[in-house]
Structures are given as structure tokens and as C-alpha cells.
ModelCIF file with pLDDT and N, C-alpha, C, O atoms, coordinates in Angstrom:
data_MODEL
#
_entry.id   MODEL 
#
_entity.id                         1 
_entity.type                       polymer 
_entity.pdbx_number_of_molecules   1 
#
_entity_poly.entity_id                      1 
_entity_poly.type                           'polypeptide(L)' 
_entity_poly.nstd_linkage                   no 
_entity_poly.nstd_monomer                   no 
_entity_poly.pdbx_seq_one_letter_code       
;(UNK)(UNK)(UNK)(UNK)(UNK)(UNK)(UNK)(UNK)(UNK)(UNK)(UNK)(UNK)(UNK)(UNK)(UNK)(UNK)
(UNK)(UNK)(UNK)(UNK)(UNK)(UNK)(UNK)(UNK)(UNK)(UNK)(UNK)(UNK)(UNK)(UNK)(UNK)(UNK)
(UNK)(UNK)(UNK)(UNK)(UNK)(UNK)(UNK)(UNK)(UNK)(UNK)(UNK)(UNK)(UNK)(UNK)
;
_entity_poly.pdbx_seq_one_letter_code_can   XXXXXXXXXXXXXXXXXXXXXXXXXXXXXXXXXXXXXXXXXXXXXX 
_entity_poly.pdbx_strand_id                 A 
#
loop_
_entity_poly_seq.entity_id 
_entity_poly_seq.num 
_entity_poly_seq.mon_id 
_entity_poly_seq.hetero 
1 1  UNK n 
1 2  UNK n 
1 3  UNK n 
1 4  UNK n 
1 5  UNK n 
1 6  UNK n 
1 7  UNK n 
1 8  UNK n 
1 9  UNK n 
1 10 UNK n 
1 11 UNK n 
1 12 UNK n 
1 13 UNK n 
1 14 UNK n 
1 15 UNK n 
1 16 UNK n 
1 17 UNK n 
1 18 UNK n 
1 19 UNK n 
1 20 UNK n 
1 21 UNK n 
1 22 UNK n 
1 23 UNK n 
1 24 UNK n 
1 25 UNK n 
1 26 UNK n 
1 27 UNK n 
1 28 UNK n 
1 29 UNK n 
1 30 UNK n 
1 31 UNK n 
1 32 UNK n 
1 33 UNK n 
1 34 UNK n 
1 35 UNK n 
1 36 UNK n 
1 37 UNK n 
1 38 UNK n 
1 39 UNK n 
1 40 UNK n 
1 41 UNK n 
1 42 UNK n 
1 43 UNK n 
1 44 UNK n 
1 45 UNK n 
1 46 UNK n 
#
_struct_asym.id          A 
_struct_asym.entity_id   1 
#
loop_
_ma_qa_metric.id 
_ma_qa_metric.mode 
_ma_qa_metric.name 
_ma_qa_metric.software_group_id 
_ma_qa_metric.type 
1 global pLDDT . pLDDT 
2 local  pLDDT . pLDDT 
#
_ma_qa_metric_global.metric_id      1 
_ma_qa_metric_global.metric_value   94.52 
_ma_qa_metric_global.model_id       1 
_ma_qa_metric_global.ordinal_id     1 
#
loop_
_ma_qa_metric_local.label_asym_id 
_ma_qa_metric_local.label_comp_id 
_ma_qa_metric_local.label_seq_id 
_ma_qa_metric_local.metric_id 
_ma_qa_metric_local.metric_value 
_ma_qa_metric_local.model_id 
_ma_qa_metric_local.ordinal_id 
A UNK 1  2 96.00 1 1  
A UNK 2  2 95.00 1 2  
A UNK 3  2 94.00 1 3  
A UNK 4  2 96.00 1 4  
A UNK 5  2 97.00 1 5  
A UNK 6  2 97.00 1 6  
A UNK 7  2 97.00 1 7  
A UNK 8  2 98.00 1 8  
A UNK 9  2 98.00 1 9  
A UNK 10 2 97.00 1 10 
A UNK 11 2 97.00 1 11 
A UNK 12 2 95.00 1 12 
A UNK 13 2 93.00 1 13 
A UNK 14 2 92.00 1 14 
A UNK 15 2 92.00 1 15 
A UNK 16 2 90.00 1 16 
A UNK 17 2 89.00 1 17 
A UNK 18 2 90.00 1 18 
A UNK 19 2 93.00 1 19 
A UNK 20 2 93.00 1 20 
A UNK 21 2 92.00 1 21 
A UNK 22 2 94.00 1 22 
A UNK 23 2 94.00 1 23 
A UNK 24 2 95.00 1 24 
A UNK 25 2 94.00 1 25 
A UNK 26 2 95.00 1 26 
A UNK 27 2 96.00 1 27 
A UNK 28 2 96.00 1 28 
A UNK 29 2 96.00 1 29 
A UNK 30 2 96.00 1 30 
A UNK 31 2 97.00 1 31 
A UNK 32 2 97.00 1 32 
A UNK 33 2 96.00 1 33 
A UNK 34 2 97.00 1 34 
A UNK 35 2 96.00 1 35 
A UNK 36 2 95.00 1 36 
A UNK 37 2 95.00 1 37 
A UNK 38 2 97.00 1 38 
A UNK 39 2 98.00 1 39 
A UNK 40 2 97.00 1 40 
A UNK 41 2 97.00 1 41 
A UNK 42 2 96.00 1 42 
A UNK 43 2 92.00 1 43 
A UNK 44 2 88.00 1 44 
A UNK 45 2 89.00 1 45 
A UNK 46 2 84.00 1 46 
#
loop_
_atom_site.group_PDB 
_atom_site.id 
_atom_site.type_symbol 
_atom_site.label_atom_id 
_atom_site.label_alt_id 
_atom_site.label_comp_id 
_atom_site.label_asym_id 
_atom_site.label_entity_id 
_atom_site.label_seq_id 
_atom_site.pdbx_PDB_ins_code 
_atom_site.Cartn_x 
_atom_site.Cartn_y 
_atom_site.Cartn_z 
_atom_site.occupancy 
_atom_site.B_iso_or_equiv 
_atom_site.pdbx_formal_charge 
_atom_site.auth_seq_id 
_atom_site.auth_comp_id 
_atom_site.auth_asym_id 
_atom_site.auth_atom_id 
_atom_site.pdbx_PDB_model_num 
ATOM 1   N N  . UNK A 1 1  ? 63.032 122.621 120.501 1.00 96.00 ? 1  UNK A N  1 
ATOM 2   C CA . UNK A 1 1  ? 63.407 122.523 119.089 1.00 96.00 ? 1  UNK A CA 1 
ATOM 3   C C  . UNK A 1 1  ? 62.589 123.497 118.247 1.00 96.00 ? 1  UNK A C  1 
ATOM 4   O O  . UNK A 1 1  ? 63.252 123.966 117.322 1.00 96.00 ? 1  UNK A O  1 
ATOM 5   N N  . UNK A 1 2  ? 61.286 123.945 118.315 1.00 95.00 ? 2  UNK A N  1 
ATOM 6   C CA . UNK A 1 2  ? 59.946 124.666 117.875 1.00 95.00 ? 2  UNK A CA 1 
ATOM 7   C C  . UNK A 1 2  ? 60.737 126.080 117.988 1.00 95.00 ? 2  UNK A C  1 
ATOM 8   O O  . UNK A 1 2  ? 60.845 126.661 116.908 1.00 95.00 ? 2  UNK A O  1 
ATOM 9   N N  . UNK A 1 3  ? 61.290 126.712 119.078 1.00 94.00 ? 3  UNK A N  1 
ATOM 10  C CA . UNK A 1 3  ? 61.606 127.282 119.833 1.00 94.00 ? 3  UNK A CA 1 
ATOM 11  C C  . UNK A 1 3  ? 63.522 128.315 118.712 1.00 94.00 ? 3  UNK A C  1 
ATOM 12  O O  . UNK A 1 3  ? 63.891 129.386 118.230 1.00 94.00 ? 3  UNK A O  1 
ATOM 13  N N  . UNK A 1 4  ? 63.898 127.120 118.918 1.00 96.00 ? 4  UNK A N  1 
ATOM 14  C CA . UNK A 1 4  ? 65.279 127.399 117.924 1.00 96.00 ? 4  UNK A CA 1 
ATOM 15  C C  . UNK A 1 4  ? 66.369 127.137 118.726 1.00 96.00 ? 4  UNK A C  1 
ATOM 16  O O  . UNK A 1 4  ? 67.482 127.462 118.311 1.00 96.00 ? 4  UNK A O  1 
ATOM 17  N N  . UNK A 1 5  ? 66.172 126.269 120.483 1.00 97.00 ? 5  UNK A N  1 
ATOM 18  C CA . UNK A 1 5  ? 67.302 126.113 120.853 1.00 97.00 ? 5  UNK A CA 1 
ATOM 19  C C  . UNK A 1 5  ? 68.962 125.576 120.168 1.00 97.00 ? 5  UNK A C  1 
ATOM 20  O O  . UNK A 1 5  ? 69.038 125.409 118.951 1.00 97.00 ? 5  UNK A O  1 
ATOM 21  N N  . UNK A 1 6  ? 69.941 125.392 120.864 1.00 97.00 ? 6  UNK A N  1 
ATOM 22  C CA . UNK A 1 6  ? 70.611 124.726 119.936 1.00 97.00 ? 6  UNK A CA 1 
ATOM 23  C C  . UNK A 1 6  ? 71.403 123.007 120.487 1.00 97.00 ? 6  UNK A C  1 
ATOM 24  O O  . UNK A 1 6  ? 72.389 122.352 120.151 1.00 97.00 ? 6  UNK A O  1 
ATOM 25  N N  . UNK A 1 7  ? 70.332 122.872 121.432 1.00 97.00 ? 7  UNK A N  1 
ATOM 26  C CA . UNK A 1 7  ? 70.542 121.747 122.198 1.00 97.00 ? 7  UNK A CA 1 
ATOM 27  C C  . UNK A 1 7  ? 69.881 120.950 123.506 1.00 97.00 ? 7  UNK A C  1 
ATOM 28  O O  . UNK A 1 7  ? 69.688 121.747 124.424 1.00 97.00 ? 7  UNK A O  1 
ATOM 29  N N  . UNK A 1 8  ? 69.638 120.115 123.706 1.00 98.00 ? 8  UNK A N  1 
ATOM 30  C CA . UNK A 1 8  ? 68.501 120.128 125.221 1.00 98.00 ? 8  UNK A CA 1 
ATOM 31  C C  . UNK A 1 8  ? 69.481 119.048 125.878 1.00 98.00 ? 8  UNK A C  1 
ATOM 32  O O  . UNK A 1 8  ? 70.517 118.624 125.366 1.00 98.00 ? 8  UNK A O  1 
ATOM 33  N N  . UNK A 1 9  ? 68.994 118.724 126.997 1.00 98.00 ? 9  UNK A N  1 
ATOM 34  C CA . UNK A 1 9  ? 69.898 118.175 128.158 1.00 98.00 ? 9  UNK A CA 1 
ATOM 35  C C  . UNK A 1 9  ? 68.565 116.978 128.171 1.00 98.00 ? 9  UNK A C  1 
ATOM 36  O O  . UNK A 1 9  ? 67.413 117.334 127.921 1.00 98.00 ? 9  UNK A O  1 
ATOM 37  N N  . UNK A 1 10 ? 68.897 115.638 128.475 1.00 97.00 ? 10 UNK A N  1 
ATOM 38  C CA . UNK A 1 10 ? 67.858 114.775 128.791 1.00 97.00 ? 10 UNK A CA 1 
ATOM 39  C C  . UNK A 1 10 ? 68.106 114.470 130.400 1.00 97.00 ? 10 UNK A C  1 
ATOM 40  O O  . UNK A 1 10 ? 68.915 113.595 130.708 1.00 97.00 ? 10 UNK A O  1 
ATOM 41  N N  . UNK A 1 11 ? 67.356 115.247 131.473 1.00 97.00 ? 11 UNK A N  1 
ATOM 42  C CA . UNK A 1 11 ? 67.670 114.986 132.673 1.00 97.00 ? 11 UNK A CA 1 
ATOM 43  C C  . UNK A 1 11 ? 66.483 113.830 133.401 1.00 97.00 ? 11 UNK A C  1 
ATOM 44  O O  . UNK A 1 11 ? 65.264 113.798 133.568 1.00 97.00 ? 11 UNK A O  1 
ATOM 45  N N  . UNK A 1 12 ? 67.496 113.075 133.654 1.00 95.00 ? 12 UNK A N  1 
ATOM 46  C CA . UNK A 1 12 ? 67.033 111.614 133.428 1.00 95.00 ? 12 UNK A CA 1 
ATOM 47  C C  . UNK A 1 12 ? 66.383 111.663 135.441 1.00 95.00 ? 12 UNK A C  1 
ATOM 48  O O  . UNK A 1 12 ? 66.562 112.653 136.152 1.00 95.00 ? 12 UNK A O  1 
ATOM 49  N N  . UNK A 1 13 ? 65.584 110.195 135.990 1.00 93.00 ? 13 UNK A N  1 
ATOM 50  C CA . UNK A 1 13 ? 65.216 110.264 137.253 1.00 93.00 ? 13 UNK A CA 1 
ATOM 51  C C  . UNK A 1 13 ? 66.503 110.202 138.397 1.00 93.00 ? 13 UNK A C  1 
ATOM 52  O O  . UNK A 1 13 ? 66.255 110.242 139.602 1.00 93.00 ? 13 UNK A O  1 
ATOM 53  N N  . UNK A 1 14 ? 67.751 110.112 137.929 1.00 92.00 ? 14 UNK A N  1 
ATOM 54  C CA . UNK A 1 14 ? 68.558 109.479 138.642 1.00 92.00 ? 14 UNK A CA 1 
ATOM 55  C C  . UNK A 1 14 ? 69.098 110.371 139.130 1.00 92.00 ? 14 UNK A C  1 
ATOM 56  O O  . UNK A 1 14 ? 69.794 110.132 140.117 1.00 92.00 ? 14 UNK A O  1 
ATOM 57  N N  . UNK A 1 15 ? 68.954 112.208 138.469 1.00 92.00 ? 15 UNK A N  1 
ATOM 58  C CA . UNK A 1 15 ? 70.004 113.223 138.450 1.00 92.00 ? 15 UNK A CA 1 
ATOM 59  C C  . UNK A 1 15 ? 69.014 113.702 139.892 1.00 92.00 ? 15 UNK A C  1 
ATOM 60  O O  . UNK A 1 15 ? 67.948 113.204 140.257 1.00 92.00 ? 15 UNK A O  1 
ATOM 61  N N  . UNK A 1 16 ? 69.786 114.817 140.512 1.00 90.00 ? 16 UNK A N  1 
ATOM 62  C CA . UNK A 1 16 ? 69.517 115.662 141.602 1.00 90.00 ? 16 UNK A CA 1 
ATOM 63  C C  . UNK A 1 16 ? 68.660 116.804 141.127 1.00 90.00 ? 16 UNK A C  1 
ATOM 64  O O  . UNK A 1 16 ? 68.643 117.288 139.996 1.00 90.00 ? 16 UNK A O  1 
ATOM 65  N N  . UNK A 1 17 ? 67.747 117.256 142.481 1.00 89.00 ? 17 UNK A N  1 
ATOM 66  C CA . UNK A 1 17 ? 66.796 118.204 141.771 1.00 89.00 ? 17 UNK A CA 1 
ATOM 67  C C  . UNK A 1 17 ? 65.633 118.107 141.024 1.00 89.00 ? 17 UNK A C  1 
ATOM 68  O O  . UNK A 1 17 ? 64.843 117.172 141.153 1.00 89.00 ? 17 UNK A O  1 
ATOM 69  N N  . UNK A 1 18 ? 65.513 118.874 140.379 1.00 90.00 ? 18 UNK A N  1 
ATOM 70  C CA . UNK A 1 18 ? 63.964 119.290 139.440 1.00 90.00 ? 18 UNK A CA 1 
ATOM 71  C C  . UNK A 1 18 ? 64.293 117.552 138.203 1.00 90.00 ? 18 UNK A C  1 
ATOM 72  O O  . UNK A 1 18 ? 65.450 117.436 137.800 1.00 90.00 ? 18 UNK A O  1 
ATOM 73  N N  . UNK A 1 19 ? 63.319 116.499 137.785 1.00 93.00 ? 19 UNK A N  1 
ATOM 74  C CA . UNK A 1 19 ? 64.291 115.207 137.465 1.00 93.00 ? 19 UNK A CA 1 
ATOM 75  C C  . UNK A 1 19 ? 63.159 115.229 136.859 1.00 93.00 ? 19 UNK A C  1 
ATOM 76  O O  . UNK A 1 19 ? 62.263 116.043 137.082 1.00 93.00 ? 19 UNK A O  1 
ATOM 77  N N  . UNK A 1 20 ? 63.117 113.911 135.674 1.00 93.00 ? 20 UNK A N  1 
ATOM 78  C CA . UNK A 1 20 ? 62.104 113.471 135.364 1.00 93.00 ? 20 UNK A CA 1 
ATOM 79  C C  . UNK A 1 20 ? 61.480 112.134 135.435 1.00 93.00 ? 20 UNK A C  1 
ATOM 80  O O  . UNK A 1 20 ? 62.088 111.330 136.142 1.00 93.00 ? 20 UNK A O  1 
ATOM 81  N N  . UNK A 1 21 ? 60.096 111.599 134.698 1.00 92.00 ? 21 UNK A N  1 
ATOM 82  C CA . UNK A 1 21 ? 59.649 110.344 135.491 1.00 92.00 ? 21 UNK A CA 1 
ATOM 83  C C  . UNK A 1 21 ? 60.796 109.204 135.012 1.00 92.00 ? 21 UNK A C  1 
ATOM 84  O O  . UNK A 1 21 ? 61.021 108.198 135.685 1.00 92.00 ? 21 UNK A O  1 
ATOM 85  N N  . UNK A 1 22 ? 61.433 109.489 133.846 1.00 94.00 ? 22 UNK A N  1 
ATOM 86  C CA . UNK A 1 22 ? 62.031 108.193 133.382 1.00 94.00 ? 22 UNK A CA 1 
ATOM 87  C C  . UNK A 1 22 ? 63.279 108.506 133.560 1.00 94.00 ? 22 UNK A C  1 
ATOM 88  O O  . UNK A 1 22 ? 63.867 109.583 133.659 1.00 94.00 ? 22 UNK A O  1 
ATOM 89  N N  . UNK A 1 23 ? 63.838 106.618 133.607 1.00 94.00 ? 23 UNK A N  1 
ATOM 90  C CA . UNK A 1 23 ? 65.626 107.055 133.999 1.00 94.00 ? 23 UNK A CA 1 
ATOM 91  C C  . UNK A 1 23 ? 65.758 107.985 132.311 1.00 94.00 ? 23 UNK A C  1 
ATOM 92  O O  . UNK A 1 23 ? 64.959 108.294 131.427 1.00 94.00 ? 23 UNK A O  1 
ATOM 93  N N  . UNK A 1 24 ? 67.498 108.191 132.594 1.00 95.00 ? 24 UNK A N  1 
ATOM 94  C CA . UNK A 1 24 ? 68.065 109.200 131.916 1.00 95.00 ? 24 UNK A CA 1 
ATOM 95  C C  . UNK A 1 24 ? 68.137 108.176 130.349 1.00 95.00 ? 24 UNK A C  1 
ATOM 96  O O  . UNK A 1 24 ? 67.960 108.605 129.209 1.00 95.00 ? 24 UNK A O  1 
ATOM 97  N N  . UNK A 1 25 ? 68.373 107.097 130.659 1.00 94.00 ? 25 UNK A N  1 
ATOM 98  C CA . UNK A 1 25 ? 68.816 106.464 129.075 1.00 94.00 ? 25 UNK A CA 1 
ATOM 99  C C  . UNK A 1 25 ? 67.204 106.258 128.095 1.00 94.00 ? 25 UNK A C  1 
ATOM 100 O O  . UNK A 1 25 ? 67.067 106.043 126.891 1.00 94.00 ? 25 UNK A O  1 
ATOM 101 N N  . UNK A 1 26 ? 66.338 106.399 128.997 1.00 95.00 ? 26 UNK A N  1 
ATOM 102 C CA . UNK A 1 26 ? 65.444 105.612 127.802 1.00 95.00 ? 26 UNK A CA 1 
ATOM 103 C C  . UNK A 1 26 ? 64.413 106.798 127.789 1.00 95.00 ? 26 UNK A C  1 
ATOM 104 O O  . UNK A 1 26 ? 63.306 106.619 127.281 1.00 95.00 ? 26 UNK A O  1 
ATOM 105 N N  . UNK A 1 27 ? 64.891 108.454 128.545 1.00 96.00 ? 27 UNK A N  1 
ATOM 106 C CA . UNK A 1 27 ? 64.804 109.788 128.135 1.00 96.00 ? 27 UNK A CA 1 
ATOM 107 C C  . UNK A 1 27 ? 65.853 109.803 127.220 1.00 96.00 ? 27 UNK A C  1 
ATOM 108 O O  . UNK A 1 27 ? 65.544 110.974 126.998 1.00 96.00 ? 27 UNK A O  1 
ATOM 109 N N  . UNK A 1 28 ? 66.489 109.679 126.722 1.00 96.00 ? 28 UNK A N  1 
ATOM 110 C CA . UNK A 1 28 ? 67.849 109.429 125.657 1.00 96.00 ? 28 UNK A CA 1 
ATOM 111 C C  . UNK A 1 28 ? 66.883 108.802 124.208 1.00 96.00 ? 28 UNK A C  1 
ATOM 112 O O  . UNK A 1 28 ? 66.655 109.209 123.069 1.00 96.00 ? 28 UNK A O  1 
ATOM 113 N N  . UNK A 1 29 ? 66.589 107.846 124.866 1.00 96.00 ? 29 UNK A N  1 
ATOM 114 C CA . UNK A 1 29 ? 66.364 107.103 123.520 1.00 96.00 ? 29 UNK A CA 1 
ATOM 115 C C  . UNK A 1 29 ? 64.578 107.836 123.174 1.00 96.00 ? 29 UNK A C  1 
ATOM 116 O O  . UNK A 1 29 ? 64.134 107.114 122.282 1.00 96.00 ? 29 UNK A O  1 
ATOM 117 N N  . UNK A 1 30 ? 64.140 108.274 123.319 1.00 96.00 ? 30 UNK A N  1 
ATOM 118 C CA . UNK A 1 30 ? 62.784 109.000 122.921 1.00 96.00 ? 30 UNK A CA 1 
ATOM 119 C C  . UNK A 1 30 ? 63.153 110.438 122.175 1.00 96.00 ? 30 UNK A C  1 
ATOM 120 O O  . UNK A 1 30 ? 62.492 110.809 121.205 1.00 96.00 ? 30 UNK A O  1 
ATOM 121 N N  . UNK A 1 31 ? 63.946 110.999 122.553 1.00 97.00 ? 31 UNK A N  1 
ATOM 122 C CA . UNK A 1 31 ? 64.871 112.556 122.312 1.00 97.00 ? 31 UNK A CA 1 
ATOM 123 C C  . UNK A 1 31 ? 65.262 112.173 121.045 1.00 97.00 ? 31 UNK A C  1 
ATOM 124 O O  . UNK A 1 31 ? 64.787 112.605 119.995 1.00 97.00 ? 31 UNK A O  1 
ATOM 125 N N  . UNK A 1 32 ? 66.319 111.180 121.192 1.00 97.00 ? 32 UNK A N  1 
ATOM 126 C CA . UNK A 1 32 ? 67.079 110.573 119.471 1.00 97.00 ? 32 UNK A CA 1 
ATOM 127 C C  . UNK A 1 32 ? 65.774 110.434 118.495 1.00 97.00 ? 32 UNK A C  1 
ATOM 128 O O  . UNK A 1 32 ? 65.727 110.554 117.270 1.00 97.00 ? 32 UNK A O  1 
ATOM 129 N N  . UNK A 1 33 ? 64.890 110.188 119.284 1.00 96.00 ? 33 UNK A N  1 
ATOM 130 C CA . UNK A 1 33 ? 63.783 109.356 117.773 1.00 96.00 ? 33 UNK A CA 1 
ATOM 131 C C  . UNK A 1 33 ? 62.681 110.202 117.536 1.00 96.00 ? 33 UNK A C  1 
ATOM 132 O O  . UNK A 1 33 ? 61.753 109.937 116.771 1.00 96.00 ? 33 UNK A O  1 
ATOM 133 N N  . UNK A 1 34 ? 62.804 111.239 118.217 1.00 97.00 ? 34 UNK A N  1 
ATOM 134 C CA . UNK A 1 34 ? 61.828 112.909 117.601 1.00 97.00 ? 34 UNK A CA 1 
ATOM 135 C C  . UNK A 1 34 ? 62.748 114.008 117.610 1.00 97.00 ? 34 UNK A C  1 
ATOM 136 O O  . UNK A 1 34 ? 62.109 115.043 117.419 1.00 97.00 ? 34 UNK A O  1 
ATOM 137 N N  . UNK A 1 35 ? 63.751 114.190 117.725 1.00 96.00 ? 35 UNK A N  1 
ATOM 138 C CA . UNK A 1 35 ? 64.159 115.294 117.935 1.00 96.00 ? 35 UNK A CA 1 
ATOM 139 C C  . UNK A 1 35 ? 65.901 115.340 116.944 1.00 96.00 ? 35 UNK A C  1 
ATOM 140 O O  . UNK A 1 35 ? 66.803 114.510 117.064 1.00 96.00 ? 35 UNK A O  1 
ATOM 141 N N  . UNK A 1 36 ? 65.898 116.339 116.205 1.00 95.00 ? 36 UNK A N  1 
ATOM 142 C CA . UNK A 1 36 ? 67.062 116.651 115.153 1.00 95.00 ? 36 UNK A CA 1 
ATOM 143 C C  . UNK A 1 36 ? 68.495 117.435 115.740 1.00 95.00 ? 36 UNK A C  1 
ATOM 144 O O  . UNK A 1 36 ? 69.595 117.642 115.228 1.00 95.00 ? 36 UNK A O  1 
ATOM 145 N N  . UNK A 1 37 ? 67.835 117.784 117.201 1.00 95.00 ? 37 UNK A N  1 
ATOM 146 C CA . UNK A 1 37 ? 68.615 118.475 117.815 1.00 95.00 ? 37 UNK A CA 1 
ATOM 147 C C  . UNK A 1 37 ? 70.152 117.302 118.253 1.00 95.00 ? 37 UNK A C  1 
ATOM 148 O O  . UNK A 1 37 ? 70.268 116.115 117.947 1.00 95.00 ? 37 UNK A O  1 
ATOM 149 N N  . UNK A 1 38 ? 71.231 118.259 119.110 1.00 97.00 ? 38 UNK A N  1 
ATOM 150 C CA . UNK A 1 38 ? 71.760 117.412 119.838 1.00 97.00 ? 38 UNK A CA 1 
ATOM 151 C C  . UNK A 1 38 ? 71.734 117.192 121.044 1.00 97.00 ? 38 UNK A C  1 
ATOM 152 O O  . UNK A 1 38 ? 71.627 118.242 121.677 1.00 97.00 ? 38 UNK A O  1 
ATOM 153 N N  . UNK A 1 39 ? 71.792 116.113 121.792 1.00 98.00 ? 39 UNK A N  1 
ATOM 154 C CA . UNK A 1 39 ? 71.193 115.720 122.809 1.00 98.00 ? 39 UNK A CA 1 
ATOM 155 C C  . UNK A 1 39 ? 72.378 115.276 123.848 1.00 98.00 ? 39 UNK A C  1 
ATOM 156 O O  . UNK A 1 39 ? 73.036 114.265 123.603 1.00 98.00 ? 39 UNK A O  1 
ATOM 157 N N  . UNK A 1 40 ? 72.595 115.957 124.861 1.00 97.00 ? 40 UNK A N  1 
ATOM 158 C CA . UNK A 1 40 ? 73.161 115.363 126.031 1.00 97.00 ? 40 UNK A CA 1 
ATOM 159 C C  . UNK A 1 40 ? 72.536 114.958 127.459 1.00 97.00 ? 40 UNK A C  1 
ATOM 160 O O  . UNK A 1 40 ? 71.522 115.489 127.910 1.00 97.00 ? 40 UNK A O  1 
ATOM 161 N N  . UNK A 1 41 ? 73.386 113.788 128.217 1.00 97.00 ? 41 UNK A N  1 
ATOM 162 C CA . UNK A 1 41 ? 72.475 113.292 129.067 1.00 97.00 ? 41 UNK A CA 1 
ATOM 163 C C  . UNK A 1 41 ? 72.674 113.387 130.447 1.00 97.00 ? 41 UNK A C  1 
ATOM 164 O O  . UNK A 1 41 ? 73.878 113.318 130.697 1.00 97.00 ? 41 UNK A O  1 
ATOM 165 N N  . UNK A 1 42 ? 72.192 113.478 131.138 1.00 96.00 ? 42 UNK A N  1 
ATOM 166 C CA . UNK A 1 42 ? 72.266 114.004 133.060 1.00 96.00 ? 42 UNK A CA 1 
ATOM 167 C C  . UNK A 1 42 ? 71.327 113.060 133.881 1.00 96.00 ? 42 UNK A C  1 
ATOM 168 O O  . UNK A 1 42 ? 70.105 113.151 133.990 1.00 96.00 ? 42 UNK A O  1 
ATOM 169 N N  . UNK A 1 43 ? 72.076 112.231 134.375 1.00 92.00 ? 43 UNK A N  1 
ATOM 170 C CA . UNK A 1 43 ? 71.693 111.212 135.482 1.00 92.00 ? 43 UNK A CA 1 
ATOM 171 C C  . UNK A 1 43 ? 72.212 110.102 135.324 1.00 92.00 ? 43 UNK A C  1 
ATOM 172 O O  . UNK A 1 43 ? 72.214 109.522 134.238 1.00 92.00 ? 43 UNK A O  1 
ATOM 173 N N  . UNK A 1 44 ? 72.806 109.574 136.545 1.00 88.00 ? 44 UNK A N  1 
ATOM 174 C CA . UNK A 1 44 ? 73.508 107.937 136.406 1.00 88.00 ? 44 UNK A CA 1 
ATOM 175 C C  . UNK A 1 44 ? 74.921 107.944 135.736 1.00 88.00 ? 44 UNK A C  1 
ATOM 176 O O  . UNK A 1 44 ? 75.553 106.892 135.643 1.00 88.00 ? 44 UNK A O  1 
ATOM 177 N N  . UNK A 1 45 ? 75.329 108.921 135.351 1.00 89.00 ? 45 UNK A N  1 
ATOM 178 C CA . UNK A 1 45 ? 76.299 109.409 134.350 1.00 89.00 ? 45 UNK A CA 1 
ATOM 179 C C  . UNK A 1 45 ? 77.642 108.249 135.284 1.00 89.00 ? 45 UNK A C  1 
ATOM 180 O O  . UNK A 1 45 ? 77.442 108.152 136.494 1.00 89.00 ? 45 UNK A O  1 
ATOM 181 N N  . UNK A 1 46 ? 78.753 107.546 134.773 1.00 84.00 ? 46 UNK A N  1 
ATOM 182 C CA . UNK A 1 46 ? 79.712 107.096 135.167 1.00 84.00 ? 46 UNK A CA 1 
ATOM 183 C C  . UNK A 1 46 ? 80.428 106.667 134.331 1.00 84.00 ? 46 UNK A C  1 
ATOM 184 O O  . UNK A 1 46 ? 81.502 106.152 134.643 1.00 84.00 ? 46 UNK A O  1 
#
């Protein structure tokens, strides 16, 4: 966001690959509550 992207991906523990520590939804809900950007989400997706 600092940066000037125009969007970030929240890639949650559930997705394949390079992942992060937390599932994808409650990487979702931390993104919504600092960040102005828009936010889409990757892992667990159905």
C-alpha cells in the first residue's frame, strides 16, 4: 500500500506454495482493518 500497489492478494495457509502462517479468512479480516486497498483472497476458496 506504502508502495502504490493497486491491490494485494491475502494468500491464506490453505493455498499451494509460498503460504502464510494464518488460514486465508482471518488473513482477510486483518487486511480489511489496516489496509484501504482492495483485497482478494487465495486459499480454501469454494
Amino acid at each position: 500500500e506504502e508502495i502504490g500497489v493497486d491491490g494485494v492478494i491475502a494468500k491464506g495457509n490453505e493455498a499451494g506454495g509460498w503460504v502464510s502462517n494464518e488460514m486465508a479468512f482471518i488473513l482477510l479480516q486483518q487486511f480489511l482493518s489496516h489496509l484501504t486497498l482492495p483485497v482478494l483472497v487465495q486459499g480454501g476458496i469454494g
